[in-house]
Protein backbone atom coordinates (compact mmCIF):
# COMPACT_ATOMS: atom_id res chain seq x y z
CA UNK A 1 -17.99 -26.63 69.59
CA UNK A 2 -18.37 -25.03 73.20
CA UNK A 3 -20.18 -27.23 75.64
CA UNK A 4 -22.86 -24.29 75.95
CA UNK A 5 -23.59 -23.54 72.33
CA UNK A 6 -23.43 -27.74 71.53
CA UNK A 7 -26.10 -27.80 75.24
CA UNK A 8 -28.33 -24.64 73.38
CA UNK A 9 -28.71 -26.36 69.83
CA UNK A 10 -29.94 -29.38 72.00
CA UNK A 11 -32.30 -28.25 74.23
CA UNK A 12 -33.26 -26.26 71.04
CA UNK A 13 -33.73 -29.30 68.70
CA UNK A 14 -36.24 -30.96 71.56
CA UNK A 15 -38.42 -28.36 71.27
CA UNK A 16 -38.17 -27.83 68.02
CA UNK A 17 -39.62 -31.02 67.49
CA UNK A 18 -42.18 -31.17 70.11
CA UNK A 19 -43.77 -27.69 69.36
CA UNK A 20 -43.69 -28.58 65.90
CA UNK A 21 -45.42 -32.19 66.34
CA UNK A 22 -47.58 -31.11 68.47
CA UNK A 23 -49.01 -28.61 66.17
CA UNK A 24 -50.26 -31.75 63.72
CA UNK A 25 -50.93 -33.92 66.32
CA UNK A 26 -52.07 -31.84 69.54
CA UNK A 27 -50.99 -34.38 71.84
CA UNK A 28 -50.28 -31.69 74.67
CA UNK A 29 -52.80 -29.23 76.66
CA UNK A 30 -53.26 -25.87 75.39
CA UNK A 31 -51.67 -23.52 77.63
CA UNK A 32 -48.19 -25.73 77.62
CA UNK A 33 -48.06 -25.38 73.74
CA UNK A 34 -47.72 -21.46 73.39
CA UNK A 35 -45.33 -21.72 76.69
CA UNK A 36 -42.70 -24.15 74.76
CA UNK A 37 -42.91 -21.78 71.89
CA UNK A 38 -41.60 -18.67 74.13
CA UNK A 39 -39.13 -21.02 75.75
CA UNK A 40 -37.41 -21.64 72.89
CA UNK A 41 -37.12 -18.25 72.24
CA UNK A 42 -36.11 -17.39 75.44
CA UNK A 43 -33.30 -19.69 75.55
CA UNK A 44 -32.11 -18.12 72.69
CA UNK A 45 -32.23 -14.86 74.24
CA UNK A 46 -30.15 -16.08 77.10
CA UNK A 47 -27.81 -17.98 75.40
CA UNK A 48 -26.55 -14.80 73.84
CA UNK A 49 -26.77 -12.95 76.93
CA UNK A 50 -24.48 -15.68 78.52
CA UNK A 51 -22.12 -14.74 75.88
CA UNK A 52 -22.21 -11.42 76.59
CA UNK A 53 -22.40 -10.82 80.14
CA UNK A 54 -18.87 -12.93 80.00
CA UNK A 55 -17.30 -10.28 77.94
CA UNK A 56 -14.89 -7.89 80.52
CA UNK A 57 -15.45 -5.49 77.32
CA UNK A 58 -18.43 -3.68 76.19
CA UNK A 59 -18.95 -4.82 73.04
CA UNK A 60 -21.28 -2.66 70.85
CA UNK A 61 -22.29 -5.52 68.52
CA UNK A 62 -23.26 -8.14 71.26
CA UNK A 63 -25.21 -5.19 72.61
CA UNK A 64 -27.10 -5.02 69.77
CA UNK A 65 -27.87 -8.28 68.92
CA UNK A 66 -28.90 -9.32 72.77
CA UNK A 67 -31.78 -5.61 72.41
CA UNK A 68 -32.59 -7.13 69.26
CA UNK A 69 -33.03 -10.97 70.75
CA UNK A 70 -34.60 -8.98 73.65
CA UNK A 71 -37.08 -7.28 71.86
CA UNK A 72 -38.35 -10.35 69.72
CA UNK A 73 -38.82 -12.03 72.94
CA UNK A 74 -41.07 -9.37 74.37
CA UNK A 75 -43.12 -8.94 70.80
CA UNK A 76 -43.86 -12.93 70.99
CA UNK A 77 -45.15 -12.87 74.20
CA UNK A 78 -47.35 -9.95 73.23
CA UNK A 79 -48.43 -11.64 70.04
CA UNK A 80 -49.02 -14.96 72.02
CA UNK A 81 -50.37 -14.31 75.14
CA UNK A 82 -51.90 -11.05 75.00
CA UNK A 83 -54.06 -9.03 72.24
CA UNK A 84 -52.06 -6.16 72.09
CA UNK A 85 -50.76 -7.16 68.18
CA UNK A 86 -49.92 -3.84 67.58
CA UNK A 87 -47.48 -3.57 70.62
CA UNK A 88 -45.96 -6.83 69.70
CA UNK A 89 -45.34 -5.60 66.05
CA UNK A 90 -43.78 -2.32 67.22
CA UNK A 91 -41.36 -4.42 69.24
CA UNK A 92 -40.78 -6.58 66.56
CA UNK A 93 -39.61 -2.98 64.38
CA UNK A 94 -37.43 -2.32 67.32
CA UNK A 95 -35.75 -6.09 67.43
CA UNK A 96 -34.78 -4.83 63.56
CA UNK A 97 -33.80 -1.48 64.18
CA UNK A 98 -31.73 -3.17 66.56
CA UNK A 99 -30.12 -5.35 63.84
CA UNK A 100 -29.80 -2.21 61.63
CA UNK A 101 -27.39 -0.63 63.86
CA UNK A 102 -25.73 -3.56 64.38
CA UNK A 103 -24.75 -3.40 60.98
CA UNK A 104 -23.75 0.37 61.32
CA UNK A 105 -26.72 1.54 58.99
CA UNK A 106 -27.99 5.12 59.19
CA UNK A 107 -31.49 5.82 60.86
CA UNK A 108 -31.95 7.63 56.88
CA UNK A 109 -31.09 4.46 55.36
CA UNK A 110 -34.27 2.84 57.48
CA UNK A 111 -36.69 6.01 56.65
CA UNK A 112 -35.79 5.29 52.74
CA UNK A 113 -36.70 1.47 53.10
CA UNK A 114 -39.60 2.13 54.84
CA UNK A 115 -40.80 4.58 52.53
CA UNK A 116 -39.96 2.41 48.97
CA UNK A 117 -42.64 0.03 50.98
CA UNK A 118 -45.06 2.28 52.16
CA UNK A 119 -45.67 3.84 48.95
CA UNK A 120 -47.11 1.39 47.02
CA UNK A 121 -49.31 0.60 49.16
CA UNK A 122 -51.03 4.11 49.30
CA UNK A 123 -50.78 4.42 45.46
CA UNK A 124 -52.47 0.77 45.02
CA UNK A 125 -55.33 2.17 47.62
CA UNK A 126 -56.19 4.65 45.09
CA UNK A 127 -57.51 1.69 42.83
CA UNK A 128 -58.07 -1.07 45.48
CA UNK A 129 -59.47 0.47 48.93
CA UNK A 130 -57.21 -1.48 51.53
CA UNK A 131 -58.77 -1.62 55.19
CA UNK A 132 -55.08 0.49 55.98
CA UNK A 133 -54.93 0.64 59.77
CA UNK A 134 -51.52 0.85 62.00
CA UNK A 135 -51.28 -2.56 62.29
CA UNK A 136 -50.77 -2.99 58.58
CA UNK A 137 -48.51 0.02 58.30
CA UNK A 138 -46.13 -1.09 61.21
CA UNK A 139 -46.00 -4.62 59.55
CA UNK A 140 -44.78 -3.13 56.03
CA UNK A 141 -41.96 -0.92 58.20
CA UNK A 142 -41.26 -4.05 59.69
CA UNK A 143 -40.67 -5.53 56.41
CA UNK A 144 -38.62 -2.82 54.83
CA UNK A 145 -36.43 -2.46 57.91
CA UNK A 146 -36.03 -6.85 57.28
CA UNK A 147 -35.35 -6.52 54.12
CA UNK A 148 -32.45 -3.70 54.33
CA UNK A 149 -30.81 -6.19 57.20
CA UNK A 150 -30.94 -8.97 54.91
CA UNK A 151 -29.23 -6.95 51.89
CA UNK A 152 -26.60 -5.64 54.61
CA UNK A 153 -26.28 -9.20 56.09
CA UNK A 154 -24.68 -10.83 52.69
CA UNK A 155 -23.02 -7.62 52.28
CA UNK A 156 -21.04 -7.79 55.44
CA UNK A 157 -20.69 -11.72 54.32
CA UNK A 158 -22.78 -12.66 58.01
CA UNK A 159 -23.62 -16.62 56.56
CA UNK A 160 -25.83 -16.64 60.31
CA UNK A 161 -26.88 -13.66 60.09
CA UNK A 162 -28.12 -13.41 56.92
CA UNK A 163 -29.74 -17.19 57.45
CA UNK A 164 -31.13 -16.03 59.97
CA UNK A 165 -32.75 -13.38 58.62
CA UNK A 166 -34.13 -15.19 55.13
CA UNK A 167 -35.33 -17.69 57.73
CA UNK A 168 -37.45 -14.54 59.10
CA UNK A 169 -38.75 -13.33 56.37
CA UNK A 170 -40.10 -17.05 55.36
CA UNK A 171 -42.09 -16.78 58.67
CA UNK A 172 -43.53 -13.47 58.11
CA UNK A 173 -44.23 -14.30 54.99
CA UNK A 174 -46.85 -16.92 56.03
CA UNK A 175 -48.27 -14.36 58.95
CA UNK A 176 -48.82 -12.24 56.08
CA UNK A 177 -50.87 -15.74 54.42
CA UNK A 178 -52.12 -16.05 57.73
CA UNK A 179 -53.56 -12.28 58.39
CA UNK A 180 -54.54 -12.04 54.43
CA UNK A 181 -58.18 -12.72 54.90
CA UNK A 182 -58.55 -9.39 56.81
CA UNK A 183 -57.17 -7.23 53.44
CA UNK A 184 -58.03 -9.10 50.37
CA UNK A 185 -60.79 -11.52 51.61
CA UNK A 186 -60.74 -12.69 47.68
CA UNK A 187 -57.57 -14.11 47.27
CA UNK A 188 -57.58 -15.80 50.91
CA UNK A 189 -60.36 -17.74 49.63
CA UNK A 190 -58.22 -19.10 46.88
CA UNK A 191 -55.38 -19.76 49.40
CA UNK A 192 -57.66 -21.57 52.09
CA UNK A 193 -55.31 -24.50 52.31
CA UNK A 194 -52.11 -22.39 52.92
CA UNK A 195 -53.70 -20.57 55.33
CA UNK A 196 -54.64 -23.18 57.35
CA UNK A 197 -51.22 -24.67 57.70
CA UNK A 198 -49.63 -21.22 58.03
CA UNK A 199 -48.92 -21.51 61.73
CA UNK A 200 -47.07 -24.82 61.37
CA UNK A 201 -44.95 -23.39 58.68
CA UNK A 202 -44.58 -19.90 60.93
CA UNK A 203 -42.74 -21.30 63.72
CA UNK A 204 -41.19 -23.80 61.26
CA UNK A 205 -39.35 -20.83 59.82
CA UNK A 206 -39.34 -18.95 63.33
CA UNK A 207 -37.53 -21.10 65.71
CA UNK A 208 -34.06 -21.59 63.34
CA UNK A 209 -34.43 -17.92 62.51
CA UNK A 210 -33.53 -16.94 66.32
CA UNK A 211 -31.28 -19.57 66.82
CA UNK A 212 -29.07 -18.55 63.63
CA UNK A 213 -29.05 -14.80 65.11
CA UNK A 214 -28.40 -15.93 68.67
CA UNK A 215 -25.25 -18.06 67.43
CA UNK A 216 -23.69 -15.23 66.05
CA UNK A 217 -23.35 -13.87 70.15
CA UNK A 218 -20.49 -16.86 70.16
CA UNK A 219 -18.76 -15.75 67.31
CA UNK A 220 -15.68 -13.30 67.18
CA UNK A 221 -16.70 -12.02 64.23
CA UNK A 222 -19.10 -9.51 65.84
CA UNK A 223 -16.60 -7.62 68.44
CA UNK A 224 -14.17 -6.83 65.71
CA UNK A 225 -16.65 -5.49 63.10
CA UNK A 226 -14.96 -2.05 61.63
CA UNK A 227 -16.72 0.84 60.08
CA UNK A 228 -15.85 1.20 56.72
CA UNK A 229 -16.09 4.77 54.43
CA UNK A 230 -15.95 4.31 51.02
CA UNK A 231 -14.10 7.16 49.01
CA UNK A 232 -17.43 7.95 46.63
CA UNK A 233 -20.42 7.71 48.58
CA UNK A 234 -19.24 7.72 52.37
CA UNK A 235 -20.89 4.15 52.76
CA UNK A 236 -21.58 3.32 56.29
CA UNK A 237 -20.76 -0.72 55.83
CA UNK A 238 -19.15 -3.04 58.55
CA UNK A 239 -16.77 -5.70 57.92
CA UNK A 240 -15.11 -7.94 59.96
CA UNK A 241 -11.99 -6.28 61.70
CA UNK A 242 -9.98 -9.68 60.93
CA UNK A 243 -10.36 -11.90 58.17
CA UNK A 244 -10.00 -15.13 59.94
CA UNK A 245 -12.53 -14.21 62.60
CA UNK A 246 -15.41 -15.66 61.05
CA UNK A 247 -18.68 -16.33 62.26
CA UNK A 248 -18.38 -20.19 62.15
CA UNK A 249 -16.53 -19.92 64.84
CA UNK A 250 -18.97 -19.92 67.35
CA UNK A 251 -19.13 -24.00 66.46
């Protein structure tokens, strides 16, 4: 393992533990709390930047997955410091387009995703009037952008990647829980106890999420990805240009 990833997964697993603890027990001031929680994504940002600022190549993948890292950095400190949700969620869309073109996906490949979610929501609004505001319909692109990386991910057999990303959708998962008392005030109600340990479980899920992604920067794996055509349906899918250049390499 190089000294720099086994110094990131470190300084990682301290705050890990003290963000996390100090969520049940509250042992530090407020302000410091919130400030650990964008410094752990931070280093994750920079640990893959270290990677690729080393590079003497451009690398189109490690581009992609620092915007992406980038991006999520930028949308927490929007969702955490600021009240500008809808901002932070955009970004958030962005950090996954990101990952979507990492993977070599067509922009039409997100549009279908994002409509397969979109549309039930408008055809279960005919029967069950949902307060529907942009917030709500940036979150479900969000998720349908999420959820066509994580299909890709174990397609492209990315073990981080794709660990990363379940990871992800685990946290969202419990903002949804969290937010869920602002669209179906009925069911939150029956869910009061999940709700109120939501944010523990959020960043619980959060923190290794970024981490997995940002240890794929170390990895060869992701500078000799190849685009791949199928003969039927011209698929667009990446695979790694060499089969030993796996993504556990970055340990």
């Amino acid at each position: 393992m190089p000294s720099r990833t086994r110094l990131f997964l470190n300084a990682e697993a301290i705050l890990y533990i003290v963000i996390l603890i100090n969520m049940q027990r509250a042992f530090l001031p407020l302000p410091v709390s919130p400030l650990l929680c964008l410094a752990s994504i931070f280093l994750c940002f920079l640990y893959a930047l270290s990677w690729l600022l080393e590079s003497d190549i451009f690398h189109e993948g490690c581009f992609f997955l620092n915007a992406a890292l980038l991006f999520s950095l930028c949308a927490d400190y929007f969702l955490i410091f600021t009240d500008f949700y809808i901002a932070g969620i955009l970004l958030f869309c962005l950090a996954q387009l990101s990952y979507f073109l990492l993977l070599k996906r067509r922009i039409s490949s997100a549009l279908r995703y994002a409509f397969l979610f979109l549309l039930p929501v408008f055809i279960i609004n005919v029967f069950y009037p949902l307060p529907v505001d942009a917030e709500l319909l940036l979150s479900l692109i969000y998720v349908s952008l999420l959820s066509g990386n994580i299909r890709s991910a174990f397609k492209k057999n990315s073990p981080w990647m794709a660990m990363g990303l379940i990871l992800l959708l685990l946290c969202d998962l419990h903002v949804g829980i969290f937010n869920l008392a602002d669209y179906i005030p009925a069911l939150a109600s029956a869910l009061s106890g999940w709700i109120k340990n939501s944010t523990f479980l959020i960043w619980m899920f959060y923190i290794p999420a970024q981490v997995s992604l940002s240890l794929m920067s170390s990895s060869a794996s992701i500078k000799n990805f190849k685009k791949v055509k199928s003969g039927a349906g011209g698929s667009d899918d990446l695979l790694p240009g060499k089969p030993e250049d796996t993504i556990t390499q970055a340990f």
